[in-house]
N, C-alpha and C. Protein backbone atom coordinates (compact mmCIF):
# COMPACT_ATOMS: atom_id res chain seq x y z
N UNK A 1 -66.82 55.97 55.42
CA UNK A 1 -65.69 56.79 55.68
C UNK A 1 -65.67 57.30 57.10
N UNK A 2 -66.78 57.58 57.62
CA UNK A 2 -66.93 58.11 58.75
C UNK A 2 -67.37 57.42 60.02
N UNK A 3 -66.28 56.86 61.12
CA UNK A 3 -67.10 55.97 61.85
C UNK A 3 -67.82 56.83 62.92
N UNK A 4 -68.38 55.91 63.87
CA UNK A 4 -69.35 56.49 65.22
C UNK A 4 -68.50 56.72 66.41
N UNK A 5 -69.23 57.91 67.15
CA UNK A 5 -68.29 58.51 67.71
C UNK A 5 -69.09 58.32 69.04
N UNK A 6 -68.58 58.34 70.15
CA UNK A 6 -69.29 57.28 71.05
C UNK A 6 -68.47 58.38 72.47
N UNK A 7 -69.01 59.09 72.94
CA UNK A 7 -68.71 60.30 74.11
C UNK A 7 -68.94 59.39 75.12
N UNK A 8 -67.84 58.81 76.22
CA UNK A 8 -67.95 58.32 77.98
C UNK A 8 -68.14 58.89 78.94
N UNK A 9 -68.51 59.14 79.59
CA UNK A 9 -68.46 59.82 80.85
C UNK A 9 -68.22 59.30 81.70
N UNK A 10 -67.34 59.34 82.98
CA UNK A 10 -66.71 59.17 83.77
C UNK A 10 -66.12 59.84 84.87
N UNK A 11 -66.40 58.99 86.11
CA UNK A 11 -64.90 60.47 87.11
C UNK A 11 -64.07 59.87 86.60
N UNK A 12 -62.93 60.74 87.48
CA UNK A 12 -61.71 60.50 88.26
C UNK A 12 -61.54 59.30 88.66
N UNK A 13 -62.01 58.83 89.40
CA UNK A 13 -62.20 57.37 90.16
C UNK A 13 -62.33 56.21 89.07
N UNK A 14 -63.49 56.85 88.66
CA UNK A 14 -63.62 55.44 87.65
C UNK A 14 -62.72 55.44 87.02
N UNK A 15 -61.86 56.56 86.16
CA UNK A 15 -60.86 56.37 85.09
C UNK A 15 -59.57 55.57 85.82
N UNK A 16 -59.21 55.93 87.65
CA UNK A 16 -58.42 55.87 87.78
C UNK A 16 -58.25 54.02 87.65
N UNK A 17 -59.71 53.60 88.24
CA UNK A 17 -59.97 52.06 88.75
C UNK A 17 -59.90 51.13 87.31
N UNK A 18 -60.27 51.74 86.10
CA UNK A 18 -60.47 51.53 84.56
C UNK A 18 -58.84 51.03 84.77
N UNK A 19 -57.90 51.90 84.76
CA UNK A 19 -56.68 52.18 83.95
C UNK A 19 -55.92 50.98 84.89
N UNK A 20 -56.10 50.82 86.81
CA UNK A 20 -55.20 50.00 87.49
C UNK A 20 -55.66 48.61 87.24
N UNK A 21 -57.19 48.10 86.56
CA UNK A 21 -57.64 47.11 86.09
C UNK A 21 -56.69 46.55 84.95
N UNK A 22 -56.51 47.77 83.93
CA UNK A 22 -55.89 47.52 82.43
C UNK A 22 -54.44 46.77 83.29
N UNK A 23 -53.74 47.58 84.26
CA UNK A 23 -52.22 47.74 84.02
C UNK A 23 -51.97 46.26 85.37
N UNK A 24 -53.11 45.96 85.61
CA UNK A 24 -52.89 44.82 86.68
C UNK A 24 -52.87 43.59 85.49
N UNK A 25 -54.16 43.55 84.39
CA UNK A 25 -54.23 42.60 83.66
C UNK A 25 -53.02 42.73 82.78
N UNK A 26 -51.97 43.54 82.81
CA UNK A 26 -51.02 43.63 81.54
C UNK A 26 -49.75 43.06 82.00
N UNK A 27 -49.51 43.80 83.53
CA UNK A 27 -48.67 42.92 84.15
C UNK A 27 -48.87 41.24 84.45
N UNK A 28 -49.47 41.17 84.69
CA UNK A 28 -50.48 39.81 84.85
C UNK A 28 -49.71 38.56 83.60
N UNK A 29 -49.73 39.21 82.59
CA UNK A 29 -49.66 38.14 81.33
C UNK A 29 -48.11 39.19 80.32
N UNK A 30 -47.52 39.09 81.67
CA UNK A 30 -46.09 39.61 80.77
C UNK A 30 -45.17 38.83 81.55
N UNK A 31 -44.53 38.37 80.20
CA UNK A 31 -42.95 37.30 80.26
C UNK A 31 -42.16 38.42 79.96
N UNK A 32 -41.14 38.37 81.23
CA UNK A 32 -39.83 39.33 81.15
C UNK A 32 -38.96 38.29 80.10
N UNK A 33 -38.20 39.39 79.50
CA UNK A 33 -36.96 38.75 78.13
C UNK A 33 -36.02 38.29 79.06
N UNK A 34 -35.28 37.48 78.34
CA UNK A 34 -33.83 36.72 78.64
C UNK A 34 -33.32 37.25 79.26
N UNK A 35 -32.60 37.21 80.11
CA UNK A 35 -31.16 38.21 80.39
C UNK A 35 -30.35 38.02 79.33
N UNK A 36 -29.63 39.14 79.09
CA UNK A 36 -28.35 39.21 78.46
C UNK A 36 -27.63 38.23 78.37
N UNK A 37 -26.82 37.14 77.20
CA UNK A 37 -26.19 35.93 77.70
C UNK A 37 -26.79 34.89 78.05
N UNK A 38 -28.13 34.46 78.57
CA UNK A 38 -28.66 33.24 79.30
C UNK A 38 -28.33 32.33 78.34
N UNK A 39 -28.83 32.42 76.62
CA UNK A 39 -28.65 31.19 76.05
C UNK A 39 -27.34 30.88 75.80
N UNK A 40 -26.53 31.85 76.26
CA UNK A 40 -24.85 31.14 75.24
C UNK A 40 -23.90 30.39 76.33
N UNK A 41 -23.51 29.27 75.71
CA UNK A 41 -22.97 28.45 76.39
C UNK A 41 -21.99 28.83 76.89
N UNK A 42 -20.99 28.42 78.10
CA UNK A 42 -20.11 29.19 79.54
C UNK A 42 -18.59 28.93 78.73
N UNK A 43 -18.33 28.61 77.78
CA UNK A 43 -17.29 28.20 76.57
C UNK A 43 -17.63 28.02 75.64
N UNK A 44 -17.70 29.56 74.72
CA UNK A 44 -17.61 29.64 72.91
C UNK A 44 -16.99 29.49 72.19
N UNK A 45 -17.55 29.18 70.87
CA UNK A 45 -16.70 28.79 70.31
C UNK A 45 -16.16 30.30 69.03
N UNK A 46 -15.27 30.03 68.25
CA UNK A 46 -14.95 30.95 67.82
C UNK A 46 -15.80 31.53 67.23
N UNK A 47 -16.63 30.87 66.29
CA UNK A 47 -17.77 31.04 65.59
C UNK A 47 -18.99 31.62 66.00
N UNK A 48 -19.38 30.93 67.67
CA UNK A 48 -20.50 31.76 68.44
C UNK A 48 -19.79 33.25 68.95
N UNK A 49 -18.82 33.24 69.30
CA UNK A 49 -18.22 34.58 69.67
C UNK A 49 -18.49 35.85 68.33
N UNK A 50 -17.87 35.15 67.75
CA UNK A 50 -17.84 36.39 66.27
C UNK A 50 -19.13 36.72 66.15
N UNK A 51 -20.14 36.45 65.97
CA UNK A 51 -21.30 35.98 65.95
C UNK A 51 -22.32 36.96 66.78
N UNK A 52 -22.11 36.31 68.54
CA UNK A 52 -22.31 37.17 69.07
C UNK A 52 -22.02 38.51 69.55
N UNK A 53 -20.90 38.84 68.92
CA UNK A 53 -20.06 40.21 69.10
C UNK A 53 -20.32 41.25 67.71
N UNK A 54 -20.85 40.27 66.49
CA UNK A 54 -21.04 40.80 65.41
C UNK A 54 -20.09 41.51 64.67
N UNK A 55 -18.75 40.18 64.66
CA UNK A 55 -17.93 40.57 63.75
C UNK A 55 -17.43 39.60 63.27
N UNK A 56 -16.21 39.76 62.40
CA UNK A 56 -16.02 38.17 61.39
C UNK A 56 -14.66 37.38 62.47
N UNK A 57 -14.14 36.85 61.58
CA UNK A 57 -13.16 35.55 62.18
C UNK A 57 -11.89 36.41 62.66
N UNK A 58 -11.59 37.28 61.70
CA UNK A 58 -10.45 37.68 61.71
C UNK A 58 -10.29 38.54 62.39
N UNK A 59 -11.20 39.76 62.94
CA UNK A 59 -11.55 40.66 63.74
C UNK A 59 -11.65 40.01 64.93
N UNK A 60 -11.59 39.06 64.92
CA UNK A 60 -11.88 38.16 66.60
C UNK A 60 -10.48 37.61 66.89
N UNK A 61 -10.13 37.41 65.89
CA UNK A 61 -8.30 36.75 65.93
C UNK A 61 -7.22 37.91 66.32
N UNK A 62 -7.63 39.23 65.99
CA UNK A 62 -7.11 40.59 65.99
C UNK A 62 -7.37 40.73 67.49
N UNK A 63 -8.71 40.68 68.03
CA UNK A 63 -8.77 41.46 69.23
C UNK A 63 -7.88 40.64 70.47
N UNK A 64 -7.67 39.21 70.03
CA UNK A 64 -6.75 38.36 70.89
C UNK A 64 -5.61 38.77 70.91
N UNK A 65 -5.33 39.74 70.76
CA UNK A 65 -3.34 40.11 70.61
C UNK A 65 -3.36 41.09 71.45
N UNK A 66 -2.20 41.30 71.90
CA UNK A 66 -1.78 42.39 72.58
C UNK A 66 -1.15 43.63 71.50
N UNK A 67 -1.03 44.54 71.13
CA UNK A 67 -0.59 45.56 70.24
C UNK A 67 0.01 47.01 71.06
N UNK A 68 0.36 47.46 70.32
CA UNK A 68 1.60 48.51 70.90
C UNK A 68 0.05 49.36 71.73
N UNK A 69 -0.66 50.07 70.76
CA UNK A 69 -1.74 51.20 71.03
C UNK A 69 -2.83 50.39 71.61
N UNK A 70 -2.69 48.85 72.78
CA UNK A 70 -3.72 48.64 73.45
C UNK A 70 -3.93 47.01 73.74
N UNK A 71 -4.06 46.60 74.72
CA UNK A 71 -3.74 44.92 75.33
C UNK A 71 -5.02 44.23 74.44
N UNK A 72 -5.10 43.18 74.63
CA UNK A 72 -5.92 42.59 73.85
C UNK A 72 -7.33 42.57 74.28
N UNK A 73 -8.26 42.92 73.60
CA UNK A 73 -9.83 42.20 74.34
C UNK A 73 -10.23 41.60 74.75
N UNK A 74 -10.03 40.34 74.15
CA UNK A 74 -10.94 39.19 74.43
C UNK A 74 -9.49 37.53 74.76
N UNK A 75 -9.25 37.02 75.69
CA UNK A 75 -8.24 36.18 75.67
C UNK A 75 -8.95 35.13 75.49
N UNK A 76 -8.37 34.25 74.63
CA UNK A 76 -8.63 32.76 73.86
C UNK A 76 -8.30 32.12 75.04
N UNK A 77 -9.07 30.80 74.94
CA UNK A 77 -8.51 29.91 76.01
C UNK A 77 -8.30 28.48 75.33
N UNK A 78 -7.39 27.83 75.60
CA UNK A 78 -7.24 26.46 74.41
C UNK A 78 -7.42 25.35 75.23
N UNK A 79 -8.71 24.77 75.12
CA UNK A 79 -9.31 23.91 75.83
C UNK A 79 -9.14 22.51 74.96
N UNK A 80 -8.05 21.37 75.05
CA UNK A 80 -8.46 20.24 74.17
C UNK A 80 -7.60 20.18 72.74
N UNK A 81 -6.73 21.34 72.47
CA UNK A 81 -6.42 22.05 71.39
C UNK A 81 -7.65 22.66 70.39
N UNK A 82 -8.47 23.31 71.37
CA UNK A 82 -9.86 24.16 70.88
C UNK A 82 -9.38 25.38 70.81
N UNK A 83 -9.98 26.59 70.47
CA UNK A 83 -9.97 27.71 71.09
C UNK A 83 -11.27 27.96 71.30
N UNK A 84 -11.67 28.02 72.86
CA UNK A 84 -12.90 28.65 73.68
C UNK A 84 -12.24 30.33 74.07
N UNK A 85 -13.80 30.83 73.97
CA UNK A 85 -14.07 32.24 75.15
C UNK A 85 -15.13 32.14 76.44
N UNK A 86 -14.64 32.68 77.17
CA UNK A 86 -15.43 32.81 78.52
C UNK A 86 -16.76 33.12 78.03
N UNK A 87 -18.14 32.88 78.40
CA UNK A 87 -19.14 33.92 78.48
C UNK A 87 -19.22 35.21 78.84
N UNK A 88 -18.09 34.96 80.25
CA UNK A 88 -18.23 36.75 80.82
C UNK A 88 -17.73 37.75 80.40
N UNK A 89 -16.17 36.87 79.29
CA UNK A 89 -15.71 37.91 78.66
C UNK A 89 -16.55 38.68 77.37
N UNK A 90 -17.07 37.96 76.67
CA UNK A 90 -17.36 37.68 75.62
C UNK A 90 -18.72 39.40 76.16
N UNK A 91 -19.92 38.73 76.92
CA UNK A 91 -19.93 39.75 77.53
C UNK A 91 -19.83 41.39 77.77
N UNK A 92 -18.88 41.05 78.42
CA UNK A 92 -17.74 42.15 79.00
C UNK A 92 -17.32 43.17 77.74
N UNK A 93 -16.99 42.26 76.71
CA UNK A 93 -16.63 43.28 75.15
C UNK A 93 -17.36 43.74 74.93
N UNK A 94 -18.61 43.20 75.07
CA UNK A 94 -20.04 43.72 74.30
C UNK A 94 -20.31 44.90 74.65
N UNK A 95 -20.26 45.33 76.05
CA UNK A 95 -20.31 46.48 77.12
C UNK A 95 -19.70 47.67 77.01
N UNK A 96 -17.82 47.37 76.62
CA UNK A 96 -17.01 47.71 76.18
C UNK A 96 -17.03 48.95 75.09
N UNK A 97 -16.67 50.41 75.29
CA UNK A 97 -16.87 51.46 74.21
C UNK A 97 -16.09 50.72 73.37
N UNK A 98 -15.94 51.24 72.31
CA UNK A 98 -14.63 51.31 71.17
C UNK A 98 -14.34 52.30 70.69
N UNK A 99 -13.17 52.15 70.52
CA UNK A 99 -12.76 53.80 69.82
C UNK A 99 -12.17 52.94 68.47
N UNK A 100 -12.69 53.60 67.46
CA UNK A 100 -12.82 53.46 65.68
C UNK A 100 -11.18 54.00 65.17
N UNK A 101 -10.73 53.77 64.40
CA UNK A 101 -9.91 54.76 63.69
C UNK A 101 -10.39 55.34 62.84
N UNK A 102 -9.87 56.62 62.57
CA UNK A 102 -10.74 57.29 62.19
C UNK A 102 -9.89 58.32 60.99
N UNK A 103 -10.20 58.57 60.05
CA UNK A 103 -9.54 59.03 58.56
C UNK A 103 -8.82 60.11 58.78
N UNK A 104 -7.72 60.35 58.63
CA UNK A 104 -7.23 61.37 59.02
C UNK A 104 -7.04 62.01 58.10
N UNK A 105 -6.94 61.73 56.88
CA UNK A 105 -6.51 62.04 55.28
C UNK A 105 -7.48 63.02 54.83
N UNK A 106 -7.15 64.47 55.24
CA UNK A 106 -7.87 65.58 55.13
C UNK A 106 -7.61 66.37 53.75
């Protein structure tokens, strides 16, 4: 139950030379993450968009419109008779606050 308890002694110095050893070897053997976007291709498809925005088909078909209370989000582009999105836009939404509607039915 009880392990061994093992008291160091040390300066200043040594702790400081201990700790820039640790944080040299840590930097040393660290892979920085992706950037934001690197893997998604420069024209999505509807499916990677929704996807990556984390919403469904129809919510992605919605934000393409223009509407009285606000221009559209995200503009479709019809490549081929496809519909592609930019990466940057795609992006760009992600970044993007939102304002929710919100229940008014008090």
């Amino acid at each position: 139950m009880y392990g061994t308890v093992i008291q160091i002694t040390m300066t200043p110095e040594q702790l400081t030379q201990l700790l820039d050893e640790r944080l040299a070897n840590a930097l040393a053997n660290y892979t920085p993450p992706k950037p934001e976007g690197a893997v998604l291709p420069d024209l999505m498809t509807r499916k990677q968009t929704a996807e990556t925005l984390q919403v469904s088909l129809t919510t992605l078909n919605d934000w393409a419109k223009d509407r009285d209370d606000r221009p559209a989000i995200l503009i479709p582009r019809k490549i081929n008779g496809r519909v592609r999105y930019h990466r940057a836009d795609v992006l760009a939404a992600m970044k993007e606050s939102r304002r929710f509607k919100q229940n008014r039915s008090i």
